[in-house]
Protein backbone atom coordinates (compact mmCIF):
# COMPACT_ATOMS: atom_id res chain seq x y z
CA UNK A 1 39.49 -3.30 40.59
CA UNK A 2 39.14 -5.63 43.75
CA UNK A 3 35.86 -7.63 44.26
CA UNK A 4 34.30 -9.03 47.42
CA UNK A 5 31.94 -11.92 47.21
CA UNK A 6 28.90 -11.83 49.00
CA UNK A 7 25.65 -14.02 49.35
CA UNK A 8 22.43 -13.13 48.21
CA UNK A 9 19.23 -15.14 47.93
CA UNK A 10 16.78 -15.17 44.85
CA UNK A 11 13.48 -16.17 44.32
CA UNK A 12 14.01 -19.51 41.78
CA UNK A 13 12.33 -18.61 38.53
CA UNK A 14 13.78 -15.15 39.11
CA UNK A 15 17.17 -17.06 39.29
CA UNK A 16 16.36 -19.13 36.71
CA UNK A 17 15.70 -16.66 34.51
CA UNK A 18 18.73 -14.80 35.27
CA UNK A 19 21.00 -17.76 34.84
CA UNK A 20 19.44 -17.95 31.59
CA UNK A 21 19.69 -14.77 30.34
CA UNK A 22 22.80 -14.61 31.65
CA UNK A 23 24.26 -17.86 29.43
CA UNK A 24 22.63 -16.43 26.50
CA UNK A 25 24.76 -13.39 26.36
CA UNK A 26 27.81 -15.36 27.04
CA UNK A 27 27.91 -13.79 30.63
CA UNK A 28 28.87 -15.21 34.00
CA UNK A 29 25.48 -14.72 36.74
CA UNK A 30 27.82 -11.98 38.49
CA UNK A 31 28.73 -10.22 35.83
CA UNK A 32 25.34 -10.11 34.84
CA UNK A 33 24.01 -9.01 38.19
CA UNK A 34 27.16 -6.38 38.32
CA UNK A 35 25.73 -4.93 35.19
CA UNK A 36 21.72 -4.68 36.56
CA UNK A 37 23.22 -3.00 39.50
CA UNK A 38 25.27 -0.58 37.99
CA UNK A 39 22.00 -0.08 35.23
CA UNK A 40 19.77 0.66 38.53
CA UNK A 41 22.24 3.26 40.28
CA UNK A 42 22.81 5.12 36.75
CA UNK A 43 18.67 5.23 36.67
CA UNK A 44 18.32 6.55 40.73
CA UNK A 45 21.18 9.18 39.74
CA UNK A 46 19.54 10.24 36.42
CA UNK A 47 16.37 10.35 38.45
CA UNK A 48 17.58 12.63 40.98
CA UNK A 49 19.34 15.13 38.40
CA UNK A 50 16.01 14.91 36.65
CA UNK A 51 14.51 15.78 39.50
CA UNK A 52 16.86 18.46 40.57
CA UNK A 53 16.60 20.09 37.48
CA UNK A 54 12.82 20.18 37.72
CA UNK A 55 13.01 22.07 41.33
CA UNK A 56 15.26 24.58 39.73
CA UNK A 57 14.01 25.09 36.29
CA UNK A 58 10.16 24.32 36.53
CA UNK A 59 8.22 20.59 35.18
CA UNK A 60 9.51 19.20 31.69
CA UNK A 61 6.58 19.88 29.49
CA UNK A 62 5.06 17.80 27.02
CA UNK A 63 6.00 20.23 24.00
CA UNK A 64 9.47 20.19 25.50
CA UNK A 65 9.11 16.18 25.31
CA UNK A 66 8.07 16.53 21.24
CA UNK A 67 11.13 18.37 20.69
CA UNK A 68 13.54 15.68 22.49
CA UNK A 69 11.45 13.36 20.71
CA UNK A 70 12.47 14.79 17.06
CA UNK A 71 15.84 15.17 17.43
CA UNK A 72 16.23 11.51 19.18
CA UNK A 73 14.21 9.11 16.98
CA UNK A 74 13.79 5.40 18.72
């Protein structure tokens, strides 16, 4: 897989604090902002099949929640 570099800007503590969090998993600051990307498209796509699925099938409801709930413990 090919990369391209690119500049971005950052406010500093933001930066700071991704630099940090970044060293403390042993990651380099674009592999760490590779990851929060990829995290944020996975969360607009499961959004949108979420939503899709709503459209077609009608609103989750809570009691369908409780049941997702019990089978998937925290």
């Amino acid at each position: 897989m090919g990369v391209e570099k690119f500049a971005i800007s950052f406010p500093p503590d933001l930066l700071a604090d991704v630099r940090a969090d970044a060293e403390a998993h042993g990651e380099s600051v674009s592999g760490w902002l590779v990851d929060a990307a990829s995290r944020k498209l996975r969360s607009v796509a499961a959004r949108a099949a979420l939503e899709a699925f709503e459209a077609e099938h009608g609103e989750i409801t809570e009691a369908e929640m409780e049941e997702v709930r019990a089978r998937w413990p925290d």
